[in-house]
PDB file of N, CA and C in Angstrom:
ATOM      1  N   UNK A   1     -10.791   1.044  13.279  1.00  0.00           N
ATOM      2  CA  UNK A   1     -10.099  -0.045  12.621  1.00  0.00           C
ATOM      3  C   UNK A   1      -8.636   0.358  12.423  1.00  0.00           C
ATOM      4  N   UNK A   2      -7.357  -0.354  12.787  1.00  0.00           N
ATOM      5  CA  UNK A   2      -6.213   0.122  12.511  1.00  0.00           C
ATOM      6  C   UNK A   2      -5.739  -0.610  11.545  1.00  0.00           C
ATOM      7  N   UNK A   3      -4.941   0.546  10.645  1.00  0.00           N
ATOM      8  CA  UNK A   3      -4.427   0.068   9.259  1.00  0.00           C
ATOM      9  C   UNK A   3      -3.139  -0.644   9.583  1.00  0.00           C
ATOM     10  N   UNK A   4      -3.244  -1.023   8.390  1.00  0.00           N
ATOM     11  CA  UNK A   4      -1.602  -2.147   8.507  1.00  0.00           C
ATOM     12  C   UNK A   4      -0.419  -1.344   8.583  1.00  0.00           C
ATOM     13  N   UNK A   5       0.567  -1.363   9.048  1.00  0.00           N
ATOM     14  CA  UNK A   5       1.887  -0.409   8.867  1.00  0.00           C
ATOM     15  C   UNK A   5       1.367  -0.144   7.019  1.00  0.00           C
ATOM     16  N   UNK A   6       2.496   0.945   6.871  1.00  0.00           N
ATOM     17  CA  UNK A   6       2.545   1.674   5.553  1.00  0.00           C
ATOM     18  C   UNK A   6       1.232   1.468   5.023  1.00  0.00           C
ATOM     19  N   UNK A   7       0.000   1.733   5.337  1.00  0.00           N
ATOM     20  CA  UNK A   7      -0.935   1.721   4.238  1.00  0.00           C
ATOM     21  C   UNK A   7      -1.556   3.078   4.663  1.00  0.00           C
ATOM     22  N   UNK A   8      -2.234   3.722   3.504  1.00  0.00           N
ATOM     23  CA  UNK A   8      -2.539   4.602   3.205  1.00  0.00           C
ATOM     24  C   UNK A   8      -4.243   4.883   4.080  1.00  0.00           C
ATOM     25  N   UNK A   9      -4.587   6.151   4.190  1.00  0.00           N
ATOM     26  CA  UNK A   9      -6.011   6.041   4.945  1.00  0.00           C
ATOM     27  C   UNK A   9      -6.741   6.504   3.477  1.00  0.00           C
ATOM     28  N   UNK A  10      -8.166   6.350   3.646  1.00  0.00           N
ATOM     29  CA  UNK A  10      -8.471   6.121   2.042  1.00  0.00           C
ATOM     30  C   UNK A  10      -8.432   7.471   1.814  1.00  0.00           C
ATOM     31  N   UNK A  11      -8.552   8.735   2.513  1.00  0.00           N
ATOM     32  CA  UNK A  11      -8.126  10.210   2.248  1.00  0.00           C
ATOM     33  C   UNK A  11      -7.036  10.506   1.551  1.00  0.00           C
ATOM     34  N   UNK A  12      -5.732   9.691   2.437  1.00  0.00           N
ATOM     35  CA  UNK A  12      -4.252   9.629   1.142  1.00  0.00           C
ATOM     36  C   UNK A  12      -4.237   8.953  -0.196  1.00  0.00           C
ATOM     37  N   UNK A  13      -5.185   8.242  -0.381  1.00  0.00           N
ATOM     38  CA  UNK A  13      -5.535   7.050  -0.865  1.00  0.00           C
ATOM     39  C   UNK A  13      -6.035   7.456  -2.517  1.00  0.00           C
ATOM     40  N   UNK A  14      -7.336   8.531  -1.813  1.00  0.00           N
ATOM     41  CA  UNK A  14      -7.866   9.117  -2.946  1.00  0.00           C
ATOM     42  C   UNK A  14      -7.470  10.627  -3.658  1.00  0.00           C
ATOM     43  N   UNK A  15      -6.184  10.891  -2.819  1.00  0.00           N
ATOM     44  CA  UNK A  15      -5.575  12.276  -2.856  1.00  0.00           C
ATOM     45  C   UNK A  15      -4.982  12.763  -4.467  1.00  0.00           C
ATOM     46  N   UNK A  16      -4.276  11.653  -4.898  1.00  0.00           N
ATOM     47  CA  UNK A  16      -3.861  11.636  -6.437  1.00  0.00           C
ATOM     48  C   UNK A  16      -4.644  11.643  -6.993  1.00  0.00           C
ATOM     49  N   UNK A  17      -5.631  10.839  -7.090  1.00  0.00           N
ATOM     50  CA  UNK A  17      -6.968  10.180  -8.305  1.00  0.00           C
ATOM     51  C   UNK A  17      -8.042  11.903  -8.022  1.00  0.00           C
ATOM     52  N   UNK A  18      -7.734  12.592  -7.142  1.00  0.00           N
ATOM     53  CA  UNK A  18      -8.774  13.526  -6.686  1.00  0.00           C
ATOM     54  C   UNK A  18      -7.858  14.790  -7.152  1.00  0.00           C
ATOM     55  N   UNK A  19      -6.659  14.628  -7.368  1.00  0.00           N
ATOM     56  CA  UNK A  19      -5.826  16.074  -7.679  1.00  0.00           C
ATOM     57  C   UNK A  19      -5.750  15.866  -9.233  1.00  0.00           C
ATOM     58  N   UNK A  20      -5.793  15.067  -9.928  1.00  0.00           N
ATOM     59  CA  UNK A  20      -5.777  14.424 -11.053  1.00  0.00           C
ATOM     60  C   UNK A  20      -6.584  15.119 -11.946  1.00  0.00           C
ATOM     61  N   UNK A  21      -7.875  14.904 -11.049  1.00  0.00           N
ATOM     62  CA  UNK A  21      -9.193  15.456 -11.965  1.00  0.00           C
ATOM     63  C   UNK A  21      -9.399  16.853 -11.982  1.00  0.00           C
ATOM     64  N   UNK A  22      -8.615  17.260 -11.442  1.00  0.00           N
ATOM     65  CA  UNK A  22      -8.892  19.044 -11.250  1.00  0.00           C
ATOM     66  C   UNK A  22      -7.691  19.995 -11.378  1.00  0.00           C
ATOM     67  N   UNK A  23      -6.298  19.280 -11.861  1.00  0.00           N
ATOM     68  CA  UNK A  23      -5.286  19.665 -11.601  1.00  0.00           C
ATOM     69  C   UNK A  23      -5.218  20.462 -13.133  1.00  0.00           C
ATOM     70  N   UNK A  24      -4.992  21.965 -13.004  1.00  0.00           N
ATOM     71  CA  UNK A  24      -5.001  22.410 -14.626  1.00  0.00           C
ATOM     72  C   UNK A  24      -3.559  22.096 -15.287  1.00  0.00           C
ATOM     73  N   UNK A  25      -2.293  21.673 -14.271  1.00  0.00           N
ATOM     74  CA  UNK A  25      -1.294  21.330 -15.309  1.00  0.00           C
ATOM     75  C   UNK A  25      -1.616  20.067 -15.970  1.00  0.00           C
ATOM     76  N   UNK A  26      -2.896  19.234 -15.533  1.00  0.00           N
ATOM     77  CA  UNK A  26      -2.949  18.189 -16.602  1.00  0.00           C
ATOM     78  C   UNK A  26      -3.947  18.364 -17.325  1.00  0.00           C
ATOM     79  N   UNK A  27      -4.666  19.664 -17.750  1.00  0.00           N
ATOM     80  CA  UNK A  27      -5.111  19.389 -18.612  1.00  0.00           C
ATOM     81  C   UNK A  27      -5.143  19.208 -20.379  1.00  0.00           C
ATOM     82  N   UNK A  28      -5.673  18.346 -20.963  1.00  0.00           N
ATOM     83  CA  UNK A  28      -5.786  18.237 -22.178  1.00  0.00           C
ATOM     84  C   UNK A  28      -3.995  16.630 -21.989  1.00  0.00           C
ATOM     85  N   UNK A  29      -3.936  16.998 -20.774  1.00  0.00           N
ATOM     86  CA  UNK A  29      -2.485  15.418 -20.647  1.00  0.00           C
ATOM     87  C   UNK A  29      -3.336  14.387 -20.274  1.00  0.00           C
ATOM     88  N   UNK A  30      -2.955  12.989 -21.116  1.00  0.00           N
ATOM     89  CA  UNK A  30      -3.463  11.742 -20.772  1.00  0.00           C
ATOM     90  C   UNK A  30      -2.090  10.591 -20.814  1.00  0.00           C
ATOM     91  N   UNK A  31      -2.547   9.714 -20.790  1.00  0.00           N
ATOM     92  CA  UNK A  31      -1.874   8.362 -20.358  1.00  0.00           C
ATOM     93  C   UNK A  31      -0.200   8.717 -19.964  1.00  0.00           C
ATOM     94  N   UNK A  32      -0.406   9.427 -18.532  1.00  0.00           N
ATOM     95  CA  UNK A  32       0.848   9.258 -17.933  1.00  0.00           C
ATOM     96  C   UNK A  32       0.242   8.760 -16.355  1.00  0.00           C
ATOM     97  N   UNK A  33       1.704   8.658 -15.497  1.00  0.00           N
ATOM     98  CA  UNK A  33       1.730   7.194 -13.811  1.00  0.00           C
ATOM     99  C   UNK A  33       1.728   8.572 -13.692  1.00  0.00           C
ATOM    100  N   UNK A  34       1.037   8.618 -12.719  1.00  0.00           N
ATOM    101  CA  UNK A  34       0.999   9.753 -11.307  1.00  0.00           C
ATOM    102  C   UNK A  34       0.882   9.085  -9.827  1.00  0.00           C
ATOM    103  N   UNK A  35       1.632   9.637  -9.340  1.00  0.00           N
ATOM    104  CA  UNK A  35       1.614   9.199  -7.789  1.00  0.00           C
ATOM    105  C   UNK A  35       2.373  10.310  -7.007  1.00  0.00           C
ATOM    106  N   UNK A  36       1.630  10.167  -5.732  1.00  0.00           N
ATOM    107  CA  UNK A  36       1.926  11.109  -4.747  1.00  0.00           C
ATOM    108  C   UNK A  36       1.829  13.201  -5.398  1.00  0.00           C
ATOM    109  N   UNK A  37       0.179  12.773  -6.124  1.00  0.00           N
ATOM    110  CA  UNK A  37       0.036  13.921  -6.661  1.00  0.00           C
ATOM    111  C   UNK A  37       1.330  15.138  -7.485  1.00  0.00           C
ATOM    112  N   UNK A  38       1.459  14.226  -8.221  1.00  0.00           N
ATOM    113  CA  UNK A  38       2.631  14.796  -9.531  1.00  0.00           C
ATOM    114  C   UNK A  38       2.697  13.337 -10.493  1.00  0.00           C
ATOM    115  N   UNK A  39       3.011  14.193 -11.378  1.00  0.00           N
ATOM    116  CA  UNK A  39       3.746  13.069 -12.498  1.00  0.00           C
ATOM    117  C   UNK A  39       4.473  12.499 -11.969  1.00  0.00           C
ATOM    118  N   UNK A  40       4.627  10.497 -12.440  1.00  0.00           N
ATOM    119  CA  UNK A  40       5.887  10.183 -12.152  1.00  0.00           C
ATOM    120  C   UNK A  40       6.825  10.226 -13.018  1.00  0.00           C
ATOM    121  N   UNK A  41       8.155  10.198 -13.026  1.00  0.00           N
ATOM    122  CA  UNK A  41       9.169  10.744 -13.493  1.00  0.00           C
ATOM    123  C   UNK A  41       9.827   9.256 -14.308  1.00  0.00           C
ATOM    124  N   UNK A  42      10.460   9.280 -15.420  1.00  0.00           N
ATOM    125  CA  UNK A  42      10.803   8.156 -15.920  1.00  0.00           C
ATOM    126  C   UNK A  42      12.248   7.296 -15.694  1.00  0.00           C
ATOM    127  N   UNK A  43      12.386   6.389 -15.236  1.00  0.00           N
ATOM    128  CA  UNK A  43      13.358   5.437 -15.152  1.00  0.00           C
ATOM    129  C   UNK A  43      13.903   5.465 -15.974  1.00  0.00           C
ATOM    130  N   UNK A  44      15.219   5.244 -16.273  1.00  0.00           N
ATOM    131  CA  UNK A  44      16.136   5.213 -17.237  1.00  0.00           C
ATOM    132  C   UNK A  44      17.532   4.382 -17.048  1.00  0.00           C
ATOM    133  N   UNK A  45      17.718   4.212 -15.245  1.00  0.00           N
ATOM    134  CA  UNK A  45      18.616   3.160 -15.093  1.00  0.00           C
ATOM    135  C   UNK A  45      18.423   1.624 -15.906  1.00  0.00           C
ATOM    136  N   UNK A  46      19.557   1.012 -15.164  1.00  0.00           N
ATOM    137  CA  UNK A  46      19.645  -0.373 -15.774  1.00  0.00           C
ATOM    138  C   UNK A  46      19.155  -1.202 -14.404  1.00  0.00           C
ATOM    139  N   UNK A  47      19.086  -0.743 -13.286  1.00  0.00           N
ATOM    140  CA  UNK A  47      18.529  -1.407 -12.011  1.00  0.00           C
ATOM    141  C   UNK A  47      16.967  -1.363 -11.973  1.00  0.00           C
ATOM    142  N   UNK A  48      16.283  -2.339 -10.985  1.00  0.00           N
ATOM    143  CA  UNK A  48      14.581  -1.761 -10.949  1.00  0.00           C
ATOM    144  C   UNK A  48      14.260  -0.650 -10.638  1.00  0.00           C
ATOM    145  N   UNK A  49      13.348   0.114 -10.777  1.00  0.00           N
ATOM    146  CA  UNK A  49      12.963   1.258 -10.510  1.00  0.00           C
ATOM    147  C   UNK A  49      12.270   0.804  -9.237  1.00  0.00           C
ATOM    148  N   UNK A  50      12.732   2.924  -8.179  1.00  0.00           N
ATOM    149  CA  UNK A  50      11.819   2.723  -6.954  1.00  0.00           C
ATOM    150  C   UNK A  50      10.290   3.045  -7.680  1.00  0.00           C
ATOM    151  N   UNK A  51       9.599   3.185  -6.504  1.00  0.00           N
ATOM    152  CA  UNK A  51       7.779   2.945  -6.790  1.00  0.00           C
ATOM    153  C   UNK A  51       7.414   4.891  -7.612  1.00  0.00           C
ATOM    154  N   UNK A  52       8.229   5.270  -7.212  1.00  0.00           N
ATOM    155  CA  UNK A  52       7.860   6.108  -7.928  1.00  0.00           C
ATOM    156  C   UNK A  52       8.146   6.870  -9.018  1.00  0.00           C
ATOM    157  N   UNK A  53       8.805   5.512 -10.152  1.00  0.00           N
ATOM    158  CA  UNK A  53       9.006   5.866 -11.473  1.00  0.00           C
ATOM    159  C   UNK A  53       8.133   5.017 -12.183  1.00  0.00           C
ATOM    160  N   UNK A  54       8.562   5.240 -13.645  1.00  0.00           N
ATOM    161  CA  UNK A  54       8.277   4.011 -14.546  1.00  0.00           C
ATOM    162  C   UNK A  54       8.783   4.099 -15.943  1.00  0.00           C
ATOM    163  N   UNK A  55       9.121   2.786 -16.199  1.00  0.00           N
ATOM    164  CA  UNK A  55       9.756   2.146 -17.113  1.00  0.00           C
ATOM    165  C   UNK A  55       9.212   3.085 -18.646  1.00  0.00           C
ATOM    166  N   UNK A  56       9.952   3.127 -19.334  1.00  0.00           N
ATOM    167  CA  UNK A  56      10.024   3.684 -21.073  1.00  0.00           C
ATOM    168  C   UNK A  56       8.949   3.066 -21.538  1.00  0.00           C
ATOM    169  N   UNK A  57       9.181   1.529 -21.155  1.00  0.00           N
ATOM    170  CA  UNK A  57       8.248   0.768 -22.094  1.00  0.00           C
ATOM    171  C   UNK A  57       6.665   0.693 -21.896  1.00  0.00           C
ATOM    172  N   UNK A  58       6.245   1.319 -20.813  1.00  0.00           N
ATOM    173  CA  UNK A  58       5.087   1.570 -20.086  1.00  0.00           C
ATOM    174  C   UNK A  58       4.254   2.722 -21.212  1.00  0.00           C
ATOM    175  N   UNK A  59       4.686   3.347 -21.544  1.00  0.00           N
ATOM    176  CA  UNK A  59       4.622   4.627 -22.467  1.00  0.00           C
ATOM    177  C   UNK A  59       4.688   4.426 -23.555  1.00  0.00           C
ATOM    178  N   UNK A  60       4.953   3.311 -24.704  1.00  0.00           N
ATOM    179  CA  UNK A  60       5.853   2.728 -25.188  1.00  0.00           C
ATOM    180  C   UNK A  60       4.628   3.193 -26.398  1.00  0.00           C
ATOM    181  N   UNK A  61       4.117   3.778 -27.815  1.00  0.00           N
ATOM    182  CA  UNK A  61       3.361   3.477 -28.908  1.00  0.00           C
ATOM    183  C   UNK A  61       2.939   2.472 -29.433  1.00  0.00           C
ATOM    184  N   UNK A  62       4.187   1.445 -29.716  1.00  0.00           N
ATOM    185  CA  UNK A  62       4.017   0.381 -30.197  1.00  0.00           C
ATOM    186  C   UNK A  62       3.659  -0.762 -29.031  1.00  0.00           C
ATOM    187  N   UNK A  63       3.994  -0.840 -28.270  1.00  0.00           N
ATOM    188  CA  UNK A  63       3.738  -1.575 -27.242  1.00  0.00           C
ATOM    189  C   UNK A  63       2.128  -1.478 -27.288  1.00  0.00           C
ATOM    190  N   UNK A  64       1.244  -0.326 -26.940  1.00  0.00           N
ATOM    191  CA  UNK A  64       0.254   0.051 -27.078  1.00  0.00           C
ATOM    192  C   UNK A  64      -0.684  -0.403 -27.805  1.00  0.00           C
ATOM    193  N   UNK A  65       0.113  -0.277 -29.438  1.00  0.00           N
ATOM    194  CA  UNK A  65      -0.449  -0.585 -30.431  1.00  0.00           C
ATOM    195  C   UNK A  65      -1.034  -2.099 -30.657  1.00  0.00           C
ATOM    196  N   UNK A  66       0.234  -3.163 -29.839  1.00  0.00           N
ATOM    197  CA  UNK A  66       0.406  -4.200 -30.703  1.00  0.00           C
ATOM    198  C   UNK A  66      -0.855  -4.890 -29.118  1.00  0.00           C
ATOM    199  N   UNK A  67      -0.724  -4.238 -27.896  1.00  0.00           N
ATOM    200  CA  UNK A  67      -1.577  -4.945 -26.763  1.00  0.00           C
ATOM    201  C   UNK A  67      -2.857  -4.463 -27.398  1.00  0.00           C
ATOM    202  N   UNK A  68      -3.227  -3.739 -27.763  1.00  0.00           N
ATOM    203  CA  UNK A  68      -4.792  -3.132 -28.518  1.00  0.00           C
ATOM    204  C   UNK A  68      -5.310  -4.215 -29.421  1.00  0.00           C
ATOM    205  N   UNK A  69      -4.176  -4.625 -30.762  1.00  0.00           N
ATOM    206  CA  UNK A  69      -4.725  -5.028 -31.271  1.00  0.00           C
ATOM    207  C   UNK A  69      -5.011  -6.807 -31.039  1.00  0.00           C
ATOM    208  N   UNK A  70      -4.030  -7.379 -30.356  1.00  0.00           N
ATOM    209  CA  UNK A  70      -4.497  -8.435 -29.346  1.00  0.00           C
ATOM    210  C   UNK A  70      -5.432  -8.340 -28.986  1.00  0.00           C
ATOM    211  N   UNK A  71      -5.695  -7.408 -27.494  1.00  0.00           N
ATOM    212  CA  UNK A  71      -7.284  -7.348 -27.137  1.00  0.00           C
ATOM    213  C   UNK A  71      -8.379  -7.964 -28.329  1.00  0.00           C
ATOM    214  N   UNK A  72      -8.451  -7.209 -29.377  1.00  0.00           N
ATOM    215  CA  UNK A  72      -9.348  -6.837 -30.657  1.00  0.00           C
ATOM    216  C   UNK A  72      -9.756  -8.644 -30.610  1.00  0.00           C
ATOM    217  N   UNK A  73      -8.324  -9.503 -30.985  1.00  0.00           N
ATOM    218  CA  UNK A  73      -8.514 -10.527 -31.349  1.00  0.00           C
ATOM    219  C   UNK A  73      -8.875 -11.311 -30.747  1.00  0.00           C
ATOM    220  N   UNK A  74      -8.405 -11.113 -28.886  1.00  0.00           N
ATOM    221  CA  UNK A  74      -8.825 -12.238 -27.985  1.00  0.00           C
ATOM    222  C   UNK A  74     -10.332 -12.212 -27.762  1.00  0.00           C
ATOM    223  N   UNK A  75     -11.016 -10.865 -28.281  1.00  0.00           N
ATOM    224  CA  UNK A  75     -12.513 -10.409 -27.969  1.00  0.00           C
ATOM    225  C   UNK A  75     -13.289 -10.715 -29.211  1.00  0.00           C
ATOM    226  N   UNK A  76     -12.561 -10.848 -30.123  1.00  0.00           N
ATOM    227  CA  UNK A  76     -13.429 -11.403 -31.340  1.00  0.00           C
ATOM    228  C   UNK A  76     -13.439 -12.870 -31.706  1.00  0.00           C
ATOM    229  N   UNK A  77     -12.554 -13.064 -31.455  1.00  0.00           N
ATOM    230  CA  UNK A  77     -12.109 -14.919 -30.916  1.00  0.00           C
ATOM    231  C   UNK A  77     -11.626 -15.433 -29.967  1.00  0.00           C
ATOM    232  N   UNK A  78     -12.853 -15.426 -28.552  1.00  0.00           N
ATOM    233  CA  UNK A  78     -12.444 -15.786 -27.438  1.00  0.00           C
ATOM    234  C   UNK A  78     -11.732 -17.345 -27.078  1.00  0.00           C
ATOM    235  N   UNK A  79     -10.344 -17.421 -26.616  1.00  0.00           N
ATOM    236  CA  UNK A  79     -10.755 -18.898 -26.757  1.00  0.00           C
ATOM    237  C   UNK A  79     -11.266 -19.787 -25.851  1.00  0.00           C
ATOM    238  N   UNK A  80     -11.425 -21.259 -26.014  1.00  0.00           N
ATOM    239  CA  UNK A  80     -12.328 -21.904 -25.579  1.00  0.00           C
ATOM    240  C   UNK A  80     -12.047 -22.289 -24.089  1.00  0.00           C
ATOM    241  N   UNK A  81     -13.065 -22.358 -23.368  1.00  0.00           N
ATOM    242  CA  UNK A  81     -12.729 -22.528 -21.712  1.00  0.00           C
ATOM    243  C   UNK A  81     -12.771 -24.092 -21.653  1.00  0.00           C
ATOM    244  N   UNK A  82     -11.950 -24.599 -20.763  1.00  0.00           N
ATOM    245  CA  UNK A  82     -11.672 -26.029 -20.645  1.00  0.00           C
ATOM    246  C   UNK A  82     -12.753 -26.246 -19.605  1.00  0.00           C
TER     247      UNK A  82
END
């Protein structure tokens, strides 16, 4: 089967998610972007970021906080389907 230009074979594919789980500089590290087996590195321009950063607000506590406790509410008071 031939892949589309730029796509990954599922070997490259699963290479991060597979270095991830065994990698001892991450251990006891959680909720950070990894790609291309390393941390990604954080954006800080005022332009979009290329694919292999990410934004402050991605990381963000409160951001975190306030999408959590949404969830909480949309799951305890789903609303009604039309």
């Amino acid at each position: 089967m031939d892949r589309p230009s730029g796509w990954k074979t599922p070997a490259q594919g699963a290479a991060t998610s597979a270095w991830a789980a065994v990698a001892p500089e991450l251990d006891g590290v959680g909720g950070r972007y990894l790609r291309a087996c390393a941390v990604a590195a954080l954006w800080t321009r005022d332009d979009g970021p290329p694919y292999v950063y990410y934004l402050p607000y991605a990381l963000d506590a409160a951001n975190a906080d306030r999408l959590w406790r949404l969830f909480d509410q949309l799951i305890a008071d789903p609303p009604a389907r039309s």
